[in-house]
N, C-alpha and C. Protein backbone atom coordinates (compact mmCIF):
# COMPACT_ATOMS: atom_id res chain seq x y z
N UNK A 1 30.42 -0.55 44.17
CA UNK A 1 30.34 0.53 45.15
C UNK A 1 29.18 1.44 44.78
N UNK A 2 28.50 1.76 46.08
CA UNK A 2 27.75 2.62 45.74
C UNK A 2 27.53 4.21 45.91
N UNK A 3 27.13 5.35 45.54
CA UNK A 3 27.38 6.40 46.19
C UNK A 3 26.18 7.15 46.39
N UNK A 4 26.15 8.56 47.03
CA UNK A 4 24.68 8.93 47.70
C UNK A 4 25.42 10.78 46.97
N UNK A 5 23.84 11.31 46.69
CA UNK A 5 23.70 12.92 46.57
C UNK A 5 22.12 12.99 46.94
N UNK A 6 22.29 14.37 47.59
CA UNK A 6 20.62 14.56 47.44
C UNK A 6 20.74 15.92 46.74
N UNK A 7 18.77 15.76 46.65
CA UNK A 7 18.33 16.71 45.86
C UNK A 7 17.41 17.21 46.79
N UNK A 8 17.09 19.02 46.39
CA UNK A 8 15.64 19.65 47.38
C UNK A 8 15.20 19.83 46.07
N UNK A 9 13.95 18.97 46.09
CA UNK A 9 12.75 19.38 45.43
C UNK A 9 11.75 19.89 45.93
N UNK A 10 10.81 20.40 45.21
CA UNK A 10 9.59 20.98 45.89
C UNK A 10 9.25 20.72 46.63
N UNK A 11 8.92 19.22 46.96
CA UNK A 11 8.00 18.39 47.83
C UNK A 11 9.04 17.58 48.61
N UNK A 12 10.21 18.21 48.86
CA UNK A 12 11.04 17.49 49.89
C UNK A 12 12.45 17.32 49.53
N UNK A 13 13.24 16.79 50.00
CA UNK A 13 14.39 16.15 49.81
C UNK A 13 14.62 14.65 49.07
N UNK A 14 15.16 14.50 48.17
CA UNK A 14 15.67 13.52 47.96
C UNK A 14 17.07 12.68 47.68
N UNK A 15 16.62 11.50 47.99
CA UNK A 15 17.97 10.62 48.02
C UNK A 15 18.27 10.31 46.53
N UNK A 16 19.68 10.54 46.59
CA UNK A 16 20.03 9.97 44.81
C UNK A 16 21.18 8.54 45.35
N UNK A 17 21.10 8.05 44.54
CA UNK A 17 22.16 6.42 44.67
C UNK A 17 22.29 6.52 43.10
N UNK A 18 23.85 5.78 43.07
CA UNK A 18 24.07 5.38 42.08
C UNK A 18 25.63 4.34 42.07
N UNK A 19 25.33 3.49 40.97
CA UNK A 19 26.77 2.73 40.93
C UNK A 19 27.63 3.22 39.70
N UNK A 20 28.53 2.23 39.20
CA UNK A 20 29.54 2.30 37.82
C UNK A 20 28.50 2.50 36.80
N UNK A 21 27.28 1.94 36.76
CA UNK A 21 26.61 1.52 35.50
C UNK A 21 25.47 2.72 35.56
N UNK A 22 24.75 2.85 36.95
CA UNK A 22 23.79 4.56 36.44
C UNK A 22 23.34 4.36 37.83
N UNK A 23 22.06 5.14 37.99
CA UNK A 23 21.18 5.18 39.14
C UNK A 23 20.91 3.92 39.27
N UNK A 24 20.92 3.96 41.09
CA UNK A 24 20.39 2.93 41.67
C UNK A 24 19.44 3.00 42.40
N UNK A 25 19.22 4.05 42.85
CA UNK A 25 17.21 4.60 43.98
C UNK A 25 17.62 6.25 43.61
N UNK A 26 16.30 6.56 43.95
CA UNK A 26 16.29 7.81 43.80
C UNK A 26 14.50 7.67 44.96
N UNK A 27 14.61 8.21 46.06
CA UNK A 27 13.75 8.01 47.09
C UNK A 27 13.30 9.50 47.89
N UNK A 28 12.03 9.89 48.29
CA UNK A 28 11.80 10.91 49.10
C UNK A 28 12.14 10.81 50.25
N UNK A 29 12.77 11.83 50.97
CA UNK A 29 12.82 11.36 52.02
C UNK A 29 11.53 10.97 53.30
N UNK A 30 12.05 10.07 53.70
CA UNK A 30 10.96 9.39 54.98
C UNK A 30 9.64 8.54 53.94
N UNK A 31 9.77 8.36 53.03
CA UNK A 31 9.20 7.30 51.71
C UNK A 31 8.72 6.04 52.50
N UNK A 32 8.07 5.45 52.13
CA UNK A 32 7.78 3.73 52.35
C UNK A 32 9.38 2.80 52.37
N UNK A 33 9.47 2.71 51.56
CA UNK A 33 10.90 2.00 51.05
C UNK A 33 11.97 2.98 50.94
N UNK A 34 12.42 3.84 51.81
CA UNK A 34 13.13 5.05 51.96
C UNK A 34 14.87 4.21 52.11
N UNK A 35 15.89 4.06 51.03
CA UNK A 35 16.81 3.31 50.82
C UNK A 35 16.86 2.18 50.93
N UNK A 36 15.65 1.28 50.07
CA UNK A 36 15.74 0.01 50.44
C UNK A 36 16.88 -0.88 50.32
N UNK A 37 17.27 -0.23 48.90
CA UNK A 37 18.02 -1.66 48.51
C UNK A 37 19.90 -0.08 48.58
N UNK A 38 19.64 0.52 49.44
CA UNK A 38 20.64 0.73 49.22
C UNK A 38 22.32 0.26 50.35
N UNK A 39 23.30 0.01 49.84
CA UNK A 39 24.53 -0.92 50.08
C UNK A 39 24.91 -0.22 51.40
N UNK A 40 24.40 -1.27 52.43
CA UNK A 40 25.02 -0.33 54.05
C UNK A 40 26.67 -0.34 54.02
N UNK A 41 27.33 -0.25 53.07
CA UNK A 41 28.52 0.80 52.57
C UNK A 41 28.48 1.54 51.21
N UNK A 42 28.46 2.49 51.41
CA UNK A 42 28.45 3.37 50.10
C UNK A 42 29.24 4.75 50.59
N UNK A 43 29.05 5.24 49.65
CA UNK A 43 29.90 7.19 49.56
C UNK A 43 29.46 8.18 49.23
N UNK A 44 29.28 9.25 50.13
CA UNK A 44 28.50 10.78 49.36
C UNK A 44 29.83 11.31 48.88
N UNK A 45 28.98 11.30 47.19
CA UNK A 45 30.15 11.86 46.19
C UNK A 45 29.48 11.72 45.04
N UNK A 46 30.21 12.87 44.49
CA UNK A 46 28.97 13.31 43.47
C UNK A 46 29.62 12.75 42.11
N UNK A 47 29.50 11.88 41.35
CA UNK A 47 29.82 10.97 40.63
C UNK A 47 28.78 11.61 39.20
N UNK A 48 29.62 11.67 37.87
CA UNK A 48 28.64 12.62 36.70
C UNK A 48 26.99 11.75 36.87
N UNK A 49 26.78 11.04 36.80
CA UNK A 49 25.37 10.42 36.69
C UNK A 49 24.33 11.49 37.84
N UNK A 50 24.94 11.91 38.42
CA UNK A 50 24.27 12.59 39.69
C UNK A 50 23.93 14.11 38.64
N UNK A 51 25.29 14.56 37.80
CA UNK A 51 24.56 16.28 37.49
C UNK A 51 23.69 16.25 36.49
N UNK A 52 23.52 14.76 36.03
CA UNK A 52 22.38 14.32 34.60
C UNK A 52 21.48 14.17 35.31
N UNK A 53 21.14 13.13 36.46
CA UNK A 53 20.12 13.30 37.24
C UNK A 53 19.20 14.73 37.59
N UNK A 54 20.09 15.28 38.38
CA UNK A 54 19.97 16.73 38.78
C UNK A 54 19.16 17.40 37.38
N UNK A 55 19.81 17.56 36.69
CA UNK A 55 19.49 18.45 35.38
C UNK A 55 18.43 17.94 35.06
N UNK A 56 18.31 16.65 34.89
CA UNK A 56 16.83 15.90 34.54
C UNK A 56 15.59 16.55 35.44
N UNK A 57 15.75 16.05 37.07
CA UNK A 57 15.12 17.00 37.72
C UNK A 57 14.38 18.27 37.79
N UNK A 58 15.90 19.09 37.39
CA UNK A 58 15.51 20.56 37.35
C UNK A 58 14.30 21.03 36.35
N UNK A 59 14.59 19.91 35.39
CA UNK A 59 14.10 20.30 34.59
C UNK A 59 12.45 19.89 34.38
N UNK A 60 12.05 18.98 35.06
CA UNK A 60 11.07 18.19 35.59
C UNK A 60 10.27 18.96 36.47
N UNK A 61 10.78 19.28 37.71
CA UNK A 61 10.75 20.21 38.47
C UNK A 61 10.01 21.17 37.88
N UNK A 62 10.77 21.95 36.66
CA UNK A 62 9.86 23.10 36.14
C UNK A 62 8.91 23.14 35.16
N UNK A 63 8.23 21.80 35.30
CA UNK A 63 6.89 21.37 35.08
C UNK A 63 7.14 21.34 33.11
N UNK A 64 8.27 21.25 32.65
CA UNK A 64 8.47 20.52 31.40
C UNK A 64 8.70 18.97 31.83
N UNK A 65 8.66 18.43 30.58
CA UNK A 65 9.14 16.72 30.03
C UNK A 65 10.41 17.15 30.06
N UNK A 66 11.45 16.47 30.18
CA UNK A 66 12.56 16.18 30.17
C UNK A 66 13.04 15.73 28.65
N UNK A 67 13.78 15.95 27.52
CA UNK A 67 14.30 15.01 26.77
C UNK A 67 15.25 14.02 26.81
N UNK A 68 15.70 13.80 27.40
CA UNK A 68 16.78 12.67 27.32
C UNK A 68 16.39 12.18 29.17
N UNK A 69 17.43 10.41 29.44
CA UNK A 69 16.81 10.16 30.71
C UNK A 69 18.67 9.60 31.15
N UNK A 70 18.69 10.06 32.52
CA UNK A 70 20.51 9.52 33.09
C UNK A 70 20.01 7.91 33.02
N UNK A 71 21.40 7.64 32.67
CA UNK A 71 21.98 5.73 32.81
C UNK A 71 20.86 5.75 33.63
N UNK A 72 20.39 4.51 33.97
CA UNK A 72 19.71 3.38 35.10
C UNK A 72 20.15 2.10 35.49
N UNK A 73 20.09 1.82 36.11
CA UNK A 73 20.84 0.09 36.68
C UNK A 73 19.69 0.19 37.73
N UNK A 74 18.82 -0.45 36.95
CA UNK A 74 17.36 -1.35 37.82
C UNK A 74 17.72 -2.24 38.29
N UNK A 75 17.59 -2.66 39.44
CA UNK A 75 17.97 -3.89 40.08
C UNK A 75 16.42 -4.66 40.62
N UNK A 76 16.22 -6.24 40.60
CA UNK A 76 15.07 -6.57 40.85
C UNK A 76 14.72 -7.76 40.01
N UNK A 77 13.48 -8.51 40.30
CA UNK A 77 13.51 -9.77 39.80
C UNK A 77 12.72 -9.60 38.64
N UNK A 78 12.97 -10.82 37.70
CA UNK A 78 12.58 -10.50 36.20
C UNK A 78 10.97 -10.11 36.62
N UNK A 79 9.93 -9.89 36.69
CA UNK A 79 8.37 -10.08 37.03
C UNK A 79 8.34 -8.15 37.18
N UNK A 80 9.11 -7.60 38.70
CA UNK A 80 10.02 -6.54 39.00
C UNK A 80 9.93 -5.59 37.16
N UNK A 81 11.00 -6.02 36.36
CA UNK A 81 11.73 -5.72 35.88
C UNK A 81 11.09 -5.43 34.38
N UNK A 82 10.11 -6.61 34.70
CA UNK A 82 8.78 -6.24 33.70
C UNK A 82 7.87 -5.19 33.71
N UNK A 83 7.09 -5.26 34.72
CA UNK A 83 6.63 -4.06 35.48
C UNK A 83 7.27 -3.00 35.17
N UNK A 84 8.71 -2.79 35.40
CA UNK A 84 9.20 -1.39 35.15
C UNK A 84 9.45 -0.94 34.25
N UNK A 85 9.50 -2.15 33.31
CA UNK A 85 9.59 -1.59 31.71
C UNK A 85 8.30 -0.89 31.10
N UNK A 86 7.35 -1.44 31.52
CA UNK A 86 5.98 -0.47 30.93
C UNK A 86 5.71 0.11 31.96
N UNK A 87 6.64 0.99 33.52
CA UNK A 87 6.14 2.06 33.59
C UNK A 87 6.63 3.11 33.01
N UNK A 88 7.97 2.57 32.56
CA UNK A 88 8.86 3.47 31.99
C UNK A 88 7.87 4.27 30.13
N UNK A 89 7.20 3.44 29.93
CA UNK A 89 6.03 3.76 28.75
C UNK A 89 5.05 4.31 28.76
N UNK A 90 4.85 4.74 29.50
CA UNK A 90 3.50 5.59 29.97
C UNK A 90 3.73 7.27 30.24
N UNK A 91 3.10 7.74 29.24
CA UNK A 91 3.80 9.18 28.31
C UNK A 91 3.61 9.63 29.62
N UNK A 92 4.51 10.80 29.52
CA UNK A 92 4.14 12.14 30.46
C UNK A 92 3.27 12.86 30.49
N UNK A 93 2.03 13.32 31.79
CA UNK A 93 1.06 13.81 31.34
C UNK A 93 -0.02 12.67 31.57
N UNK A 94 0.33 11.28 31.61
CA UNK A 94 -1.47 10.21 31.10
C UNK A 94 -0.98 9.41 32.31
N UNK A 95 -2.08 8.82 32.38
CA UNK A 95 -1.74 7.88 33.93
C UNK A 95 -2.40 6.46 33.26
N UNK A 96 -2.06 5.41 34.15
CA UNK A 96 -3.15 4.10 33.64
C UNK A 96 -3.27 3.23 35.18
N UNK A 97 -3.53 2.48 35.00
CA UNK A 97 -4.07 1.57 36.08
C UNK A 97 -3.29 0.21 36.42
N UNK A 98 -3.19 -0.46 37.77
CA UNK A 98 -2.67 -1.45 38.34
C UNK A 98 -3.40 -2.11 37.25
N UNK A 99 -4.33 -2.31 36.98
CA UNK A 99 -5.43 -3.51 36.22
C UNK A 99 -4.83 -3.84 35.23
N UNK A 100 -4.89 -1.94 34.08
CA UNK A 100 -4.60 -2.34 33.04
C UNK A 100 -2.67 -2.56 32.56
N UNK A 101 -2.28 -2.77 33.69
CA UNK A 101 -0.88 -2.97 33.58
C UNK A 101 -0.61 -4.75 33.59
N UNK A 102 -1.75 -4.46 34.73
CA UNK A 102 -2.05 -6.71 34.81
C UNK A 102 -2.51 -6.51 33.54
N UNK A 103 -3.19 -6.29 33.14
CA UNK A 103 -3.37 -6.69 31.06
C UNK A 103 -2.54 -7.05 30.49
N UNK A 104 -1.81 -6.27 29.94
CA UNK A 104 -1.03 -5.94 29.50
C UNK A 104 0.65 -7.13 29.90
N UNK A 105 1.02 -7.17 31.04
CA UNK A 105 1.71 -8.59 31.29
C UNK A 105 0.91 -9.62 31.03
N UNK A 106 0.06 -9.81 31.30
CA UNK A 106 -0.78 -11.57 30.84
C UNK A 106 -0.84 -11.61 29.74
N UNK A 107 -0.71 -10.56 28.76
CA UNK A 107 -0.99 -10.50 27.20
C UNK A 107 0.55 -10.95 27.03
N UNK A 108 1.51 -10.23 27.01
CA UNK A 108 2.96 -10.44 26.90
C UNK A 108 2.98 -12.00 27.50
N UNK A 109 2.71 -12.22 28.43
CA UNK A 109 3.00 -13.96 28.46
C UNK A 109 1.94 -14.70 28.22
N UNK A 110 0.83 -14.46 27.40
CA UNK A 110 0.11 -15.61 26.77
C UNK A 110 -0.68 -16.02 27.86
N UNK A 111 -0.98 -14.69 28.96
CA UNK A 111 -2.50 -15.65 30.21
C UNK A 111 -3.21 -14.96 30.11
N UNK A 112 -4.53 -15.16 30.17
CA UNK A 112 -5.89 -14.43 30.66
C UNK A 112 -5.84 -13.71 31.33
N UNK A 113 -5.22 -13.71 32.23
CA UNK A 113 -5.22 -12.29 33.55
C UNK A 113 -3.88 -12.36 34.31
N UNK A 114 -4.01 -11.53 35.06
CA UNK A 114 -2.50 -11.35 35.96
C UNK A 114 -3.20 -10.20 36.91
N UNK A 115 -2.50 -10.82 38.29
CA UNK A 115 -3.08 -10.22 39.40
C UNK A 115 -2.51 -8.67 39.35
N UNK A 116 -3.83 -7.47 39.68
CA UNK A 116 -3.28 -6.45 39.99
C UNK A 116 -2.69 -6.14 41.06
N UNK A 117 -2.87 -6.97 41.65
CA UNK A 117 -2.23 -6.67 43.36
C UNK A 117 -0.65 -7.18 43.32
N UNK A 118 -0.32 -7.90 42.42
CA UNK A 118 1.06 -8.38 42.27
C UNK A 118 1.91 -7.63 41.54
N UNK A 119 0.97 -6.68 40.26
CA UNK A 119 1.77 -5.45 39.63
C UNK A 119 2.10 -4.25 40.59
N UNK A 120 0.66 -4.43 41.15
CA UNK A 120 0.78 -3.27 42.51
C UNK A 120 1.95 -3.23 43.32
N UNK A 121 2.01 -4.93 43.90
CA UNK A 121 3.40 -5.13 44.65
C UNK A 121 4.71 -4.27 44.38
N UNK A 122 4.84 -4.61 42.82
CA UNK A 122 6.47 -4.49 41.99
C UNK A 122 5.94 -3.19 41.78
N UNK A 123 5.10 -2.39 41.43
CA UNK A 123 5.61 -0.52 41.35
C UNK A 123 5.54 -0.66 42.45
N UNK A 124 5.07 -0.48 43.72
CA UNK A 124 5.13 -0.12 45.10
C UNK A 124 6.98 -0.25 45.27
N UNK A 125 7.79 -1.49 44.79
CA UNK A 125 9.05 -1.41 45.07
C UNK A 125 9.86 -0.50 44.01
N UNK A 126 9.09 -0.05 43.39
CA UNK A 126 9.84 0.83 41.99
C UNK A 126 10.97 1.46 42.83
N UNK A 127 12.54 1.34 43.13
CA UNK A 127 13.66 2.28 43.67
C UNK A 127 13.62 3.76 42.93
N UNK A 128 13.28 3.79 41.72
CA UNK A 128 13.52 4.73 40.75
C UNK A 128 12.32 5.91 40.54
N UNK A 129 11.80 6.36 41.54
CA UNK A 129 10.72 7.07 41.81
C UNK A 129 10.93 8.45 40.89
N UNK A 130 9.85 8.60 40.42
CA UNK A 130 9.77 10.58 39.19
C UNK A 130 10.28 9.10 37.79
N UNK A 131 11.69 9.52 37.97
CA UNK A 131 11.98 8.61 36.86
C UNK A 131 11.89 7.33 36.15
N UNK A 132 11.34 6.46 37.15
CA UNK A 132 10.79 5.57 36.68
C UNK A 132 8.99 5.82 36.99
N UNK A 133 7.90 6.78 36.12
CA UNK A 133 6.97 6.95 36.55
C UNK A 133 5.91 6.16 37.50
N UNK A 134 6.56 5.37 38.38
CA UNK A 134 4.84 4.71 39.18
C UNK A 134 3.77 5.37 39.51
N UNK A 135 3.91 7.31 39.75
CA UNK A 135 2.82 8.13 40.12
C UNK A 135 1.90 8.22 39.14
N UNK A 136 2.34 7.34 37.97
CA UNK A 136 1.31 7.57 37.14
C UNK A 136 0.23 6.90 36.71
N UNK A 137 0.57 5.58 37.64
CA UNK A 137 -0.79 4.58 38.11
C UNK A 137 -1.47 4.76 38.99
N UNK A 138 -2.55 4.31 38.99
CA UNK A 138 -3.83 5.20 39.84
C UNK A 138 -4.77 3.58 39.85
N UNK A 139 -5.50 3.77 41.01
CA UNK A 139 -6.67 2.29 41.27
C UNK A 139 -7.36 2.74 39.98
N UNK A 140 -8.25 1.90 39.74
CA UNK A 140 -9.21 1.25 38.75
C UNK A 140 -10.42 2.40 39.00
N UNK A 141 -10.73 2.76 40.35
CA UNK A 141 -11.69 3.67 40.94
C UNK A 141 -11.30 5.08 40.84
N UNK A 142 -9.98 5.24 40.18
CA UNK A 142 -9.42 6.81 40.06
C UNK A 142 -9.45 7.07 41.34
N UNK A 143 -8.71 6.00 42.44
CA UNK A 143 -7.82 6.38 43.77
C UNK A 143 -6.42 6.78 43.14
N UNK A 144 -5.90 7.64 43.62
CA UNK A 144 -4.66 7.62 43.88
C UNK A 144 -3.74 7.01 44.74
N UNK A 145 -4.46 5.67 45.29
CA UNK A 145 -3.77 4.89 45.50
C UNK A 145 -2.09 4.15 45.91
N UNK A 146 -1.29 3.86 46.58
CA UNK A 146 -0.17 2.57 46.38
C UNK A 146 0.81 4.02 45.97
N UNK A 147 1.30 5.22 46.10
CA UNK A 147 2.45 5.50 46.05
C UNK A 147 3.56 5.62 47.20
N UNK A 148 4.31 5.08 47.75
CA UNK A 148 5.23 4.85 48.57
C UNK A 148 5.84 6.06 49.13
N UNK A 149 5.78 7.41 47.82
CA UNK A 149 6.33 8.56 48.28
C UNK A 149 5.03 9.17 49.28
N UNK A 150 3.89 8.75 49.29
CA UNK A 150 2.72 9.50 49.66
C UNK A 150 1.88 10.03 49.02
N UNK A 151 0.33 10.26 49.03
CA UNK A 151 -0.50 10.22 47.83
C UNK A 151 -0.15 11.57 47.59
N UNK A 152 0.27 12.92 48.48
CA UNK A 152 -0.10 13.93 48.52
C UNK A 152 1.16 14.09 47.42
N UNK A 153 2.61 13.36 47.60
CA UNK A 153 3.53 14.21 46.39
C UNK A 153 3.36 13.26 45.26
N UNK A 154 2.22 12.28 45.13
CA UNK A 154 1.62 11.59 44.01
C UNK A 154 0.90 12.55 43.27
N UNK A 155 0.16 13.29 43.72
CA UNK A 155 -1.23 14.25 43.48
C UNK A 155 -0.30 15.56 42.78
N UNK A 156 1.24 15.65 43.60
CA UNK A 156 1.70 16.81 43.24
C UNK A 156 2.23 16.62 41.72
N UNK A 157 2.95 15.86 41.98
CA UNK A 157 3.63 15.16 40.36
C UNK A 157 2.58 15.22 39.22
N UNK A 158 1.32 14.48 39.30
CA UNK A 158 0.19 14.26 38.45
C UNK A 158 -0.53 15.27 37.95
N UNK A 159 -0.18 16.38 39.04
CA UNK A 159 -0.98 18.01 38.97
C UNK A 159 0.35 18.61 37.55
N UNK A 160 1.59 18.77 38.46
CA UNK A 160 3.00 18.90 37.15
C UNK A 160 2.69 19.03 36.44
N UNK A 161 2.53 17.78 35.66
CA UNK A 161 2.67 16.95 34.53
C UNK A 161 0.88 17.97 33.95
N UNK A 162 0.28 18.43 34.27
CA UNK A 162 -0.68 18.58 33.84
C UNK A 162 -1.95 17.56 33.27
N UNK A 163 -2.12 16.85 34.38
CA UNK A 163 -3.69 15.45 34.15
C UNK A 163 -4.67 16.64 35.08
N UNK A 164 -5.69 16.19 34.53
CA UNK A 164 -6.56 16.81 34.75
C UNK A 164 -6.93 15.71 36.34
N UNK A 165 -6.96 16.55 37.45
CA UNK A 165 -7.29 15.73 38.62
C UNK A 165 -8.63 15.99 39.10
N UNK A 166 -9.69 16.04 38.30
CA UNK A 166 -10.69 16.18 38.52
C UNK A 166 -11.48 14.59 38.53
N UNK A 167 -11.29 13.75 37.74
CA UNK A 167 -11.61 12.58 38.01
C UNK A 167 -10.94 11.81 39.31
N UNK A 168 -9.94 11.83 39.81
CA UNK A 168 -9.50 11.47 40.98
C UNK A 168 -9.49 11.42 42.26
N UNK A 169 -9.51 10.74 43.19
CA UNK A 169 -9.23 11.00 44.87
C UNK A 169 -8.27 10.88 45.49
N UNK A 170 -8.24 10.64 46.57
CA UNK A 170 -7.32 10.98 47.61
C UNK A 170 -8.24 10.01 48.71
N UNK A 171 -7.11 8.91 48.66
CA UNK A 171 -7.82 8.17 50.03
C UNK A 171 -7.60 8.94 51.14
N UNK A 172 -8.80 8.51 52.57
CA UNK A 172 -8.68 8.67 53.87
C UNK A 172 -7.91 7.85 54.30
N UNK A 173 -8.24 6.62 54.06
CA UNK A 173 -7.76 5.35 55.09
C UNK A 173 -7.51 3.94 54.24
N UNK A 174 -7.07 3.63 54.96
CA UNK A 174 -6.23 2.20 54.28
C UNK A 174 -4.54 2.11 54.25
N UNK A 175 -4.12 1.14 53.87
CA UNK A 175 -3.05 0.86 53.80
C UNK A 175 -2.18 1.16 53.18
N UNK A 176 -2.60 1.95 51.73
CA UNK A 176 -2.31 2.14 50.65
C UNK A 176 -2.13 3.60 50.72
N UNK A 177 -2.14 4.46 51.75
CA UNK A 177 -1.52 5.57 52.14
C UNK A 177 -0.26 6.00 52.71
């Protein structure tokens, strides 16, 4: 079973999900993937994983790191699941690249390369948005690029966290907005 809380953050509303085992999406509202994978039966009810969430948030929110992180129950295919493990590694504060994330898997399985557009794919489905960091990958060109919530509460998060956004853009056009 699954259940639903939201949160008002700065930059909007969000959806919280969660099952027995921890979070299951955590989504902006009107997002790319805005409840993808969430169970067309579930329950608004505020279940403890939700006031760890919250608190995590709040605390996020007020432009500290967080120490500790609520349960997770990632759901997704092993490739998915890889991907989310090294976004989950990428300190607070530093950003890295679709590219050098394809590195980094082809190294872990012993290939020469690995498509960025296929790492791109699996954060683009990241359910676990803030908390599972994907805003903190950026194109190769220092686009801000591929965030699902929108570049603008990409830019906001990245500003947070304190990165210096002076090397960066903000696409016009493309798909990836």
């Amino acid at each position: 079973m699954q259940y639903t809380s939201t949160y008002q953050s700065p930059v909007g509303e969000i959806l919280l999900a969660a099952d027995e085992i921890g979070l299951t999406g955590l989504w902006f509202e009107g997002e790319k993937f805005y409840a993808l994978s969430l169970d067309p039966v579930h329950t608004r009810k505020e279940v403890p994983v939700f006031s760890e969430a919250k608190r995590w948030l709040d605390i996020y929110f007020s432009g500290r790191e967080p120490d500790f992180m609520p349960p997770l129950h990632m759901i997704g295919s092993p490739f998915q699941m890889e991907v989310w493990a090294l976004l989950q590694k990428i300190p607070y504060g530093q950003t890295t690249t679709y590219g050098e994330l394809a590195g980094q898997i082809a190294g872990q399985r012993g290939l020469r390369r690995m498509s960025a557009q296929a790492v791109g794919g699996a954060v683009g489905h990241n359910e676990l948005s803030i908390l599972v960091p994907c805003h903190r990958v950026v194109g190769a060109s220092g686009s801000l690029t591929g965030y699902a919530g929108g570049v603008n509460k990409k830019h906001f998060l990245l500003t947070l966290e304190g990165v210096d956004m002076t090397a960066f853009t903000i696409p016009t056009k493309g798909t990836a907005l």
